[in-house]
C-alpha atoms as a PDB file:
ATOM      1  CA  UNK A   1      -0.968  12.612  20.156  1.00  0.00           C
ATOM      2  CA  UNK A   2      -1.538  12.788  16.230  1.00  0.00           C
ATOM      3  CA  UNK A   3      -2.991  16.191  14.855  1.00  0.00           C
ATOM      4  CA  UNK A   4      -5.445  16.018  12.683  1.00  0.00           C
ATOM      5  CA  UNK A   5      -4.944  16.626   8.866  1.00  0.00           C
ATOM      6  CA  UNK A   6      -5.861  20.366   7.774  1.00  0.00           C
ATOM      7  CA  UNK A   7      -7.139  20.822   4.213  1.00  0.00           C
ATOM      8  CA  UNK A   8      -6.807  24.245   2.724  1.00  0.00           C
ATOM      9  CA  UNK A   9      -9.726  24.465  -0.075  1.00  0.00           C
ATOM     10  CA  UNK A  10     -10.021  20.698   0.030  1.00  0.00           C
ATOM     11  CA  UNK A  11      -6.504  19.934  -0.327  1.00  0.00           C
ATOM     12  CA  UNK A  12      -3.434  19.219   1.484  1.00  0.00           C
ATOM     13  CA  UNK A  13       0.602  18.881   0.333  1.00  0.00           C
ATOM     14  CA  UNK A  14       3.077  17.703   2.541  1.00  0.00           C
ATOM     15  CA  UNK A  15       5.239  20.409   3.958  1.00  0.00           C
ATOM     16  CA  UNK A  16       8.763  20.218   2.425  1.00  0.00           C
ATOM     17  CA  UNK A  17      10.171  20.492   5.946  1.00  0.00           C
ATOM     18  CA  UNK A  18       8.534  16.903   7.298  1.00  0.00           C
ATOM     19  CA  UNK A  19      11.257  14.423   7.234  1.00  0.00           C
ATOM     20  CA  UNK A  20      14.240  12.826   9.112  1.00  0.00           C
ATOM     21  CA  UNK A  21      17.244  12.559   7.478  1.00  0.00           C
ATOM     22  CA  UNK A  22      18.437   9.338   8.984  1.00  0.00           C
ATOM     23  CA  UNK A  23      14.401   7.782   8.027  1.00  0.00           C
ATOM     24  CA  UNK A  24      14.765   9.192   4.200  1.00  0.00           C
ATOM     25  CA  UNK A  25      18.472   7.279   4.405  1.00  0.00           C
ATOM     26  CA  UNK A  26      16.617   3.842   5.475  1.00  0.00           C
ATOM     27  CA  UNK A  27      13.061   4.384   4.112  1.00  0.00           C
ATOM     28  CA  UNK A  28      11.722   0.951   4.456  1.00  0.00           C
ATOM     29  CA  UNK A  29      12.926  -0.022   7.310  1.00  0.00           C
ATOM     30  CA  UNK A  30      12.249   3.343   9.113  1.00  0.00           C
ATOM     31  CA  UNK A  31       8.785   2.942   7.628  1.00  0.00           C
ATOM     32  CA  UNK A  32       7.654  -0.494   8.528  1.00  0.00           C
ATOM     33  CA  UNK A  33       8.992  -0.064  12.021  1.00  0.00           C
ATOM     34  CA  UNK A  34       6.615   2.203  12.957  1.00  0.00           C
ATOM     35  CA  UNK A  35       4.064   1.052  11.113  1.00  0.00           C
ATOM     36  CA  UNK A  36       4.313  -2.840  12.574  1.00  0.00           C
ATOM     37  CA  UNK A  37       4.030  -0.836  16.041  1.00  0.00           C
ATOM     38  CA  UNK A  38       0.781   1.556  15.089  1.00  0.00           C
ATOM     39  CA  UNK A  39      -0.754  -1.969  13.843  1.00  0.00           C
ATOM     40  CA  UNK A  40      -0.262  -4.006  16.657  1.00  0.00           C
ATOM     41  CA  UNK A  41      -1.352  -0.643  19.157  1.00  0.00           C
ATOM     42  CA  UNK A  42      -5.027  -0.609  17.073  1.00  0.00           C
ATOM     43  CA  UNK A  43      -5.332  -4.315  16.987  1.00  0.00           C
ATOM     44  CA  UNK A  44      -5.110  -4.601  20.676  1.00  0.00           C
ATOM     45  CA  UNK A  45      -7.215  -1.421  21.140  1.00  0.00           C
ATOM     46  CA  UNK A  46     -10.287  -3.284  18.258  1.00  0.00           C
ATOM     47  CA  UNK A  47      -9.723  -6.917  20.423  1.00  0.00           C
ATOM     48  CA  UNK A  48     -11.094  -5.052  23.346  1.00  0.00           C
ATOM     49  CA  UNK A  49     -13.717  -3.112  21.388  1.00  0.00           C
ATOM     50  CA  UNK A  50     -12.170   0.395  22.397  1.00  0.00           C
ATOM     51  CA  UNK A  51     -11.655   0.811  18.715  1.00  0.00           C
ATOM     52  CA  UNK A  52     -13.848   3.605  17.000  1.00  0.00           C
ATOM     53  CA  UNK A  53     -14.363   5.519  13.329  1.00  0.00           C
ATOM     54  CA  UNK A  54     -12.133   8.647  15.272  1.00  0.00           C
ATOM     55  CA  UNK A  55      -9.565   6.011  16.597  1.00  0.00           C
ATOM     56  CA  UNK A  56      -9.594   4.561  12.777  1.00  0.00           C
ATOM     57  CA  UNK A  57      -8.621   7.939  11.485  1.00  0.00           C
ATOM     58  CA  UNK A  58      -6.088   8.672  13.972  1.00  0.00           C
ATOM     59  CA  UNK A  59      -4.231   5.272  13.394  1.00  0.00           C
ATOM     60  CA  UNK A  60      -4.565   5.930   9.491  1.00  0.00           C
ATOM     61  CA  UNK A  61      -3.194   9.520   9.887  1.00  0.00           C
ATOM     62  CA  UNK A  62       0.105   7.994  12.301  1.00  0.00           C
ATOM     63  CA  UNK A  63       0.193   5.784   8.782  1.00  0.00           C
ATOM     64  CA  UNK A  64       0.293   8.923   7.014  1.00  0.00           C
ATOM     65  CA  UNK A  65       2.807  10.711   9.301  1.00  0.00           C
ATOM     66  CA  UNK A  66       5.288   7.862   9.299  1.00  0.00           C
ATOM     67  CA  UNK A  67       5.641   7.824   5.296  1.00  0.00           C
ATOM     68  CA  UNK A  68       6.331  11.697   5.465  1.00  0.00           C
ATOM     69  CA  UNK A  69       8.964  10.977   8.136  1.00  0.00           C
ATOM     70  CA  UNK A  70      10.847   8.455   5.723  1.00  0.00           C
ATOM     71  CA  UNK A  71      10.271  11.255   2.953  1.00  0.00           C
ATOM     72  CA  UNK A  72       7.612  10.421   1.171  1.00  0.00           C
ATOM     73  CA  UNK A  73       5.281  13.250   0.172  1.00  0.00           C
ATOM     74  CA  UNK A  74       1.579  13.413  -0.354  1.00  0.00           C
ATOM     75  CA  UNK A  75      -0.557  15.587  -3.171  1.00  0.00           C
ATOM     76  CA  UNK A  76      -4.759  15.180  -2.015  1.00  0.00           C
ATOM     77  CA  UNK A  77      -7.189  17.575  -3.716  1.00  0.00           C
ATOM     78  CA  UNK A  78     -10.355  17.421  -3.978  1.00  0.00           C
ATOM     79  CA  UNK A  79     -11.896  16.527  -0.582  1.00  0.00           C
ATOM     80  CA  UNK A  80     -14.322  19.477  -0.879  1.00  0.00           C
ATOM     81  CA  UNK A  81     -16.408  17.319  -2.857  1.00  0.00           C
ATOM     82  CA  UNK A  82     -17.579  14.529  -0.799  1.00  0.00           C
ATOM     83  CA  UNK A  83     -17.088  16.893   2.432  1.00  0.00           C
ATOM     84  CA  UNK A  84     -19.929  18.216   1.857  1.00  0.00           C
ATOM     85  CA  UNK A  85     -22.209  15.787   1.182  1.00  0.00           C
ATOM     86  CA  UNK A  86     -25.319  15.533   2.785  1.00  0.00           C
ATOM     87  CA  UNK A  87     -25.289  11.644   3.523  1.00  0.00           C
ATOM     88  CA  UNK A  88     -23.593   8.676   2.365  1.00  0.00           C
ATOM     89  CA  UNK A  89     -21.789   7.983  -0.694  1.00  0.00           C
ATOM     90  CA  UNK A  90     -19.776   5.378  -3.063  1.00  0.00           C
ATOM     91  CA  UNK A  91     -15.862   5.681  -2.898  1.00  0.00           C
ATOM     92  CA  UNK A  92     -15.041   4.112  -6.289  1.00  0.00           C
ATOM     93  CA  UNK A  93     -11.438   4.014  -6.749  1.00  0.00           C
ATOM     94  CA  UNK A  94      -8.406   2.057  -8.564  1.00  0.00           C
ATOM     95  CA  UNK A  95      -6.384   0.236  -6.515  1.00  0.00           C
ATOM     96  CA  UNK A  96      -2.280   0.257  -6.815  1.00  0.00           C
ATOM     97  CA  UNK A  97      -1.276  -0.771  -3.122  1.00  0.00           C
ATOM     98  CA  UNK A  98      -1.494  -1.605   0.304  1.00  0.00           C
ATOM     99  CA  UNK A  99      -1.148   2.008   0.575  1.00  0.00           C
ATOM    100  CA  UNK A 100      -4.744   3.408  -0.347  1.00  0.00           C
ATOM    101  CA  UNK A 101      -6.482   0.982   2.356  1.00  0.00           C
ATOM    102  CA  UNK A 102      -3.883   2.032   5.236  1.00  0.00           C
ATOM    103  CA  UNK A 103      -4.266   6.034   4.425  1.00  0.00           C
ATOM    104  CA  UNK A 104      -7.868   6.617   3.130  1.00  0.00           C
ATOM    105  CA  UNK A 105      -9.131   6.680   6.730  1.00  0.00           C
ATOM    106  CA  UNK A 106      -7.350   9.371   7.620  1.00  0.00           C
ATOM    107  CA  UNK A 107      -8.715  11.622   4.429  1.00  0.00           C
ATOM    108  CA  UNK A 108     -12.083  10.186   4.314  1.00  0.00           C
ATOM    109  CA  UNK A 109     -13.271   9.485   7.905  1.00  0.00           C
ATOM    110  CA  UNK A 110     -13.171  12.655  10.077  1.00  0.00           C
ATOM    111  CA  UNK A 111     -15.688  13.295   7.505  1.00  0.00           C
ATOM    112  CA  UNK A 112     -18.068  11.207   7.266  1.00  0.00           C
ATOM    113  CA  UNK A 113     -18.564   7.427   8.747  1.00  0.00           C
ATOM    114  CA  UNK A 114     -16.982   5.000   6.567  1.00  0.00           C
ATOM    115  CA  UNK A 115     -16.144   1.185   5.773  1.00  0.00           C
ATOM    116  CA  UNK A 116     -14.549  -0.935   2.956  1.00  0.00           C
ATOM    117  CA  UNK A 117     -15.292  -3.573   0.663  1.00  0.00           C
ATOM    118  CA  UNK A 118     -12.264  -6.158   1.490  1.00  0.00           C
ATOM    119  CA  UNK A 119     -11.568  -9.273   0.347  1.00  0.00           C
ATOM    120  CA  UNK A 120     -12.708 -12.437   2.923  1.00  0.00           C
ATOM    121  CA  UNK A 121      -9.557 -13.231   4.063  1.00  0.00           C
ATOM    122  CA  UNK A 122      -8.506  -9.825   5.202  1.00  0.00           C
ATOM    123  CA  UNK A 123     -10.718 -10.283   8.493  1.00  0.00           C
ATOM    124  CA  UNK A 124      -8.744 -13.338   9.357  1.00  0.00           C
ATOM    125  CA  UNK A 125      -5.850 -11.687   8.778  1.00  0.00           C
ATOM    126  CA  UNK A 126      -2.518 -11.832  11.593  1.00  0.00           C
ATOM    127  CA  UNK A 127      -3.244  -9.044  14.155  1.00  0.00           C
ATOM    128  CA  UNK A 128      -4.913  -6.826  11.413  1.00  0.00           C
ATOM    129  CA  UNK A 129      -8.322  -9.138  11.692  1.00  0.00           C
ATOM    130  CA  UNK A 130      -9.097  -6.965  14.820  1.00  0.00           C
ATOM    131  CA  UNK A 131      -9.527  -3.749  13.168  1.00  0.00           C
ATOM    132  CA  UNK A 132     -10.582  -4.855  10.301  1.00  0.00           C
ATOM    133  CA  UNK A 133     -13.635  -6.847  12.124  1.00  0.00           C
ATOM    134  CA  UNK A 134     -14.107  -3.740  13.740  1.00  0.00           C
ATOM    135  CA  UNK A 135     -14.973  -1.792  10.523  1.00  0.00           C
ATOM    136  CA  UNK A 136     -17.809  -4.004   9.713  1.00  0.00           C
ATOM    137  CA  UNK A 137     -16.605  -4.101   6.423  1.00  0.00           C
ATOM    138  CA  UNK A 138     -18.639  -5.591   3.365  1.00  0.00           C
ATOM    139  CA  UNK A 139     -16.558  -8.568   2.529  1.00  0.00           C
ATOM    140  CA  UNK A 140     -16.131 -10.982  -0.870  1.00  0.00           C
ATOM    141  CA  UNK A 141     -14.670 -14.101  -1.843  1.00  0.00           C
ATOM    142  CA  UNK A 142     -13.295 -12.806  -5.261  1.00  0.00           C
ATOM    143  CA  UNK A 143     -13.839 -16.368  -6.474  1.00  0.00           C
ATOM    144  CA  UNK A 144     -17.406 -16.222  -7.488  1.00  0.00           C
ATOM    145  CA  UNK A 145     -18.777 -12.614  -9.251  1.00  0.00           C
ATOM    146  CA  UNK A 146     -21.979 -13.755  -8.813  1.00  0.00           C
ATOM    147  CA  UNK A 147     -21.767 -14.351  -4.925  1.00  0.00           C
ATOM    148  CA  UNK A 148     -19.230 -11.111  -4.915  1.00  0.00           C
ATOM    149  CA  UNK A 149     -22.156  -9.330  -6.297  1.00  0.00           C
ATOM    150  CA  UNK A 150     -25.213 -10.096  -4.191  1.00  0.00           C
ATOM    151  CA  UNK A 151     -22.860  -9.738  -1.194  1.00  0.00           C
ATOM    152  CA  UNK A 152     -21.668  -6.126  -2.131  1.00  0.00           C
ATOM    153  CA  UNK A 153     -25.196  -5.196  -3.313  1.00  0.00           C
ATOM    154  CA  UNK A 154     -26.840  -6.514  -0.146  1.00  0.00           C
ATOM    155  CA  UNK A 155     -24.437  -5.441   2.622  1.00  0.00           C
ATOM    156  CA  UNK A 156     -23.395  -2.225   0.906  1.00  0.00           C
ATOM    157  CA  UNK A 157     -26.959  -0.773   0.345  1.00  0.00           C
ATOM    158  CA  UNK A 158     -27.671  -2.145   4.013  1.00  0.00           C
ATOM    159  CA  UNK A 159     -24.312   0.102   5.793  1.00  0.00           C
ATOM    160  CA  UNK A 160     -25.741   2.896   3.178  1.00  0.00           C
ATOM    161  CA  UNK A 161     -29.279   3.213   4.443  1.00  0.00           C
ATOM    162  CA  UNK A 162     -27.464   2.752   8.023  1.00  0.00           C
ATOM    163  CA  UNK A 163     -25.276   6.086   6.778  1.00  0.00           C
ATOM    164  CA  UNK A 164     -22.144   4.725   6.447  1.00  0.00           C
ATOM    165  CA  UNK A 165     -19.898   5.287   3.467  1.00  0.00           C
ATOM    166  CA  UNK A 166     -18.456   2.280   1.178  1.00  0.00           C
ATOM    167  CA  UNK A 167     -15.245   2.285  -0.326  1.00  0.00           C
ATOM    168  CA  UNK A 168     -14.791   0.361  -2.989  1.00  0.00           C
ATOM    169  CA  UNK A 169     -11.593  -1.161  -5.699  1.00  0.00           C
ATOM    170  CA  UNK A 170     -13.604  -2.887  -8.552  1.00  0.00           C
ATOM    171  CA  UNK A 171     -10.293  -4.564  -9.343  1.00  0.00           C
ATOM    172  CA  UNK A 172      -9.775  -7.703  -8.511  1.00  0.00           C
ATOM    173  CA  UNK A 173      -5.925  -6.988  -7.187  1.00  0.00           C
ATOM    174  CA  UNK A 174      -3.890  -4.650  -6.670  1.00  0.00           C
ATOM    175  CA  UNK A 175      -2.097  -3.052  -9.680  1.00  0.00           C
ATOM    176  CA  UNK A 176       0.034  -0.040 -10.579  1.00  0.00           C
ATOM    177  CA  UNK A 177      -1.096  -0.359 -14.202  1.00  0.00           C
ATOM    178  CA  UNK A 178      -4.616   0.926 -14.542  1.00  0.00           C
ATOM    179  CA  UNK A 179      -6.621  -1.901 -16.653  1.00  0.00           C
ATOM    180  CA  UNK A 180     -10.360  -0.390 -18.030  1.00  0.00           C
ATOM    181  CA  UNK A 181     -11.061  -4.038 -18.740  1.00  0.00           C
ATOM    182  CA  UNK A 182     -10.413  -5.158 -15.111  1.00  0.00           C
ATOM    183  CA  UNK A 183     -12.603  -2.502 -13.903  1.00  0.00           C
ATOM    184  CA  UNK A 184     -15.823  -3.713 -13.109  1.00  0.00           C
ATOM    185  CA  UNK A 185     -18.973  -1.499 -12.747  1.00  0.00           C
ATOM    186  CA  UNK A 186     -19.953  -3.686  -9.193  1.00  0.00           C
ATOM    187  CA  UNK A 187     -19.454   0.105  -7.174  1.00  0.00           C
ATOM    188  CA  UNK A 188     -21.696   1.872  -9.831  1.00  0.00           C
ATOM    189  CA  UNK A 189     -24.632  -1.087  -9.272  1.00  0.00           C
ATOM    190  CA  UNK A 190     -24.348  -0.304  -5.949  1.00  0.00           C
ATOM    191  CA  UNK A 191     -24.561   3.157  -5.891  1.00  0.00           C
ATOM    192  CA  UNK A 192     -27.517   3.126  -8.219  1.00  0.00           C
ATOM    193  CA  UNK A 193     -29.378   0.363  -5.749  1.00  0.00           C
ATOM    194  CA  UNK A 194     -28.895   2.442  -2.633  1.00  0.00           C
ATOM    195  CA  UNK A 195     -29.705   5.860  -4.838  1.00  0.00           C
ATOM    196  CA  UNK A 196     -26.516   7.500  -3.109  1.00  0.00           C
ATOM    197  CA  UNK A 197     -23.846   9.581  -5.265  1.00  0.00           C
ATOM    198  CA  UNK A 198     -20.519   8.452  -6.292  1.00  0.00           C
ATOM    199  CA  UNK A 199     -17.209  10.144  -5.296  1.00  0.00           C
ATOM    200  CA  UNK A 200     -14.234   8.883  -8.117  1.00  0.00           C
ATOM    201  CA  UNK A 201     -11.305   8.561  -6.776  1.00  0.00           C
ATOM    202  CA  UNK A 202      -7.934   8.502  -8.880  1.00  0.00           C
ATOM    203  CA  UNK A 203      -5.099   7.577  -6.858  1.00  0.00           C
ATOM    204  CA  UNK A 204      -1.123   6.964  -7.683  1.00  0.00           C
ATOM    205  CA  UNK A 205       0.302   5.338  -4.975  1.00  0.00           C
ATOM    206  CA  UNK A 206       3.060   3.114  -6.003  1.00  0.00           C
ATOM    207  CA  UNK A 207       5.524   4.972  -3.068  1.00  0.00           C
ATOM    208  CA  UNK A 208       4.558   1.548  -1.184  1.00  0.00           C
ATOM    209  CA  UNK A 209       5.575  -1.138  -3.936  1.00  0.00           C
ATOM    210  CA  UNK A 210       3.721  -4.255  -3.879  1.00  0.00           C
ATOM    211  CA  UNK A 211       5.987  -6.927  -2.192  1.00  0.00           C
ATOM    212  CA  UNK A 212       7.305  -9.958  -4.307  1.00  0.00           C
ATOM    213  CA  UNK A 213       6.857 -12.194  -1.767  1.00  0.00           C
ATOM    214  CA  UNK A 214       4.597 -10.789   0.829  1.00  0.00           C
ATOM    215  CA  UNK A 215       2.594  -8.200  -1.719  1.00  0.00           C
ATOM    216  CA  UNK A 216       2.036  -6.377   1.764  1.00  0.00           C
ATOM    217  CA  UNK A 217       5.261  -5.400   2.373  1.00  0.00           C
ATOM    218  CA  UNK A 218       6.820  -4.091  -0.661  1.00  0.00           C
ATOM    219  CA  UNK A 219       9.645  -1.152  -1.364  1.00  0.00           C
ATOM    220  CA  UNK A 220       9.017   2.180   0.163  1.00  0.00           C
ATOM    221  CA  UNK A 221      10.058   4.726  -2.485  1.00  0.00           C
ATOM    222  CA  UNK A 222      10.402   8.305  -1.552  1.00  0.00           C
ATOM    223  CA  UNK A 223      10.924   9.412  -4.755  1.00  0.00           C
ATOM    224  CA  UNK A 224       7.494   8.707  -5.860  1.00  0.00           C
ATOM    225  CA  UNK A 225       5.041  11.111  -4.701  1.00  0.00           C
ATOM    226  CA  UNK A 226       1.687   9.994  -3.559  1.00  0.00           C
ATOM    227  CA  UNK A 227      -1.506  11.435  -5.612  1.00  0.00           C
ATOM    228  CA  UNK A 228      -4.876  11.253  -4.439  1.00  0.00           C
ATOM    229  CA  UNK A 229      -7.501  13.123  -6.231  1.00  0.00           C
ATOM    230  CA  UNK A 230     -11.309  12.937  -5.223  1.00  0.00           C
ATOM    231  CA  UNK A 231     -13.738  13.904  -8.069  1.00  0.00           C
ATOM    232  CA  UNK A 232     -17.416  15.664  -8.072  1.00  0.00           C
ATOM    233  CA  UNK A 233     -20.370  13.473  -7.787  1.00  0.00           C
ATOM    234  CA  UNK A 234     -21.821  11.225 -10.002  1.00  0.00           C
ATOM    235  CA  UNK A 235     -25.608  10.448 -10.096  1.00  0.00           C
ATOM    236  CA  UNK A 236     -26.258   6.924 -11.701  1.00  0.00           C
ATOM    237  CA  UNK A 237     -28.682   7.249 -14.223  1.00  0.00           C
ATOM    238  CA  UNK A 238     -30.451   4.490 -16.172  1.00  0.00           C
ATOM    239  CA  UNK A 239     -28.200   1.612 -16.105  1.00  0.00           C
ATOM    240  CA  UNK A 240     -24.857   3.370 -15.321  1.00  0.00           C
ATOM    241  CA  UNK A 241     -22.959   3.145 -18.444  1.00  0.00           C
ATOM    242  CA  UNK A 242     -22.130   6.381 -19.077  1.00  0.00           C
ATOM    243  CA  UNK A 243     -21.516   6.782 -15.328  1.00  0.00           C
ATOM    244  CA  UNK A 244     -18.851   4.120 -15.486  1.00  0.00           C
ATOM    245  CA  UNK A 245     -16.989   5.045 -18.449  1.00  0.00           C
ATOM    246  CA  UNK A 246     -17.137   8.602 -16.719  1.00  0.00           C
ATOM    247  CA  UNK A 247     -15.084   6.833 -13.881  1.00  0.00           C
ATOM    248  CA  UNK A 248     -12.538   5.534 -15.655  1.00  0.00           C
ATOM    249  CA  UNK A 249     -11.674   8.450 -17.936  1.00  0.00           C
ATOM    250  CA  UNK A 250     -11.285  10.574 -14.259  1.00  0.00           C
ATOM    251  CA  UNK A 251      -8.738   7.746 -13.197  1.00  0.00           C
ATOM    252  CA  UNK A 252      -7.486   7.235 -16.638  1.00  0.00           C
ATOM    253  CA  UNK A 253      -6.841  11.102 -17.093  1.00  0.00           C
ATOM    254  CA  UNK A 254      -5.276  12.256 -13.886  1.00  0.00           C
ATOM    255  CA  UNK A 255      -2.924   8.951 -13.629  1.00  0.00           C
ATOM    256  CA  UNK A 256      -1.987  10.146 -17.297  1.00  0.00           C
ATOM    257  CA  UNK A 257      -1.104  13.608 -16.031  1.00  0.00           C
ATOM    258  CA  UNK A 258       0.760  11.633 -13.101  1.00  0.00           C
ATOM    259  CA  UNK A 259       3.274  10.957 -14.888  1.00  0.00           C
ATOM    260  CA  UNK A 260       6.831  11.109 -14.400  1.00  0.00           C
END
């Protein structure tokens, strides 16, 4: 059975003492060992709809638990602010890897119900479809920004007068170079449409490389640390501008003070 992850004034660090030697000598092979078997153990669980928002977070914290066994370690502050929300919100973050979508779960959900924005073919994907389906995510073509658009707007505001929480990557891939100019504003539209708050999120998580032939399945790399910083609410006001720009210079600045 996985414990659950304990904040201390809205943060957590990974304990120095977490680790196996032999999994820090062999991290990616240690890593994606266990992580093909937590995978395939939720997929069969969401194919029989036994698959839940609590089961989500458990599977995303065994995620979690097998990177800090191969040695990777994990800086999260700022959960305080969306924790205590009183209902749903917009998760606007930049996205670096495969990372993020396996280990937000486990940060975000004991808190408050929760599903992404993913791209189509994600819910067809190889044994991941299942709990993926199971998320009810809001799903886009990234083809067509128009279509993109309505569906995000549409679905989104519809899981956010339901209660749920919407993550979102404006990007259209994953990068560990933040771009401003491949940032769109489609999170802040939606935020503004459903009259919820916006929770930044600044995240450096380039520990799980993206692959060079399967993007999925990159390097594991200890020796980066994992940052994940949640920022204070953000009301949109007229247009959301100002609210966007605010949004990048949160990423902008903490990846800056990331820095190795």
């Amino acid at each position: 059975m996985v414990e659950e992850l304990v904040f201390e004034k809205g943060a957590y660090h990974t304990d120095s003492r977490r680790g196996w030697s032999l999994f820090r000598a062999f991290p990616s092979f240690f890593f994606y060992a266990q992580d093909i078997v937590i995978v395939f153990k939720s997929s069969r669980r969401a194919k029989r709809g036994r698959y839940d928002t609590a089961d989500w977070a458990r599977s995303s914290l065994e995620v979690m638990r097998a990177l800090e066994r191969v040695g990777v370690r994990f800086e999260i502050t700022g959960v305080d602010h969306f924790g205590s929300l009183d209902g749903p919100c917009v998760f606007i973050g930049n996205h670096m890897s495969t990372l993020e979508t396996f280990v937000l779960p486990a940060i975000i959900a004991p808190f408050r119900d929760t599903t992404f924005v993913v791209k189509r073919s994600l819910i067809d994907y190889p044994v991941f479809r299942y709990v993926m389906r199971s998320r009810d995510p809001v799903t886009v073509g990234r083809t067509n920004p128009r279509e993109d658009l309505k569906a995000v707007l549409d679905g989104g505001a519809e899981r956010l007068k339901a209660g749920r929480s919407i993550v979102i990557f404006p990007q259209t891939t994953r990068t560990p170079a933040f771009n401003p100019g491949e940032f769109n504003s489609i999170g802040v539209k939606l935020a503004k449409k459903a009259g919820v708050p916006i929770i930044p999120i600044a995240l450096r998580t380039d520990a799980w490389a993206n692959g060079k032939r399967f993007k999925d399945f990159g390097r594991i790399s200890p020796a980066r640390k994992v940052y994940v910083d949640f920022g204070e609410p953000i009301r949109v006001r007229d247009r959301g501008a100002e609210e966007h720009e605010e949004i990048m210079r949160f990423i902008q600045g903490r990846l800056e003070r990331w820095k190795e």
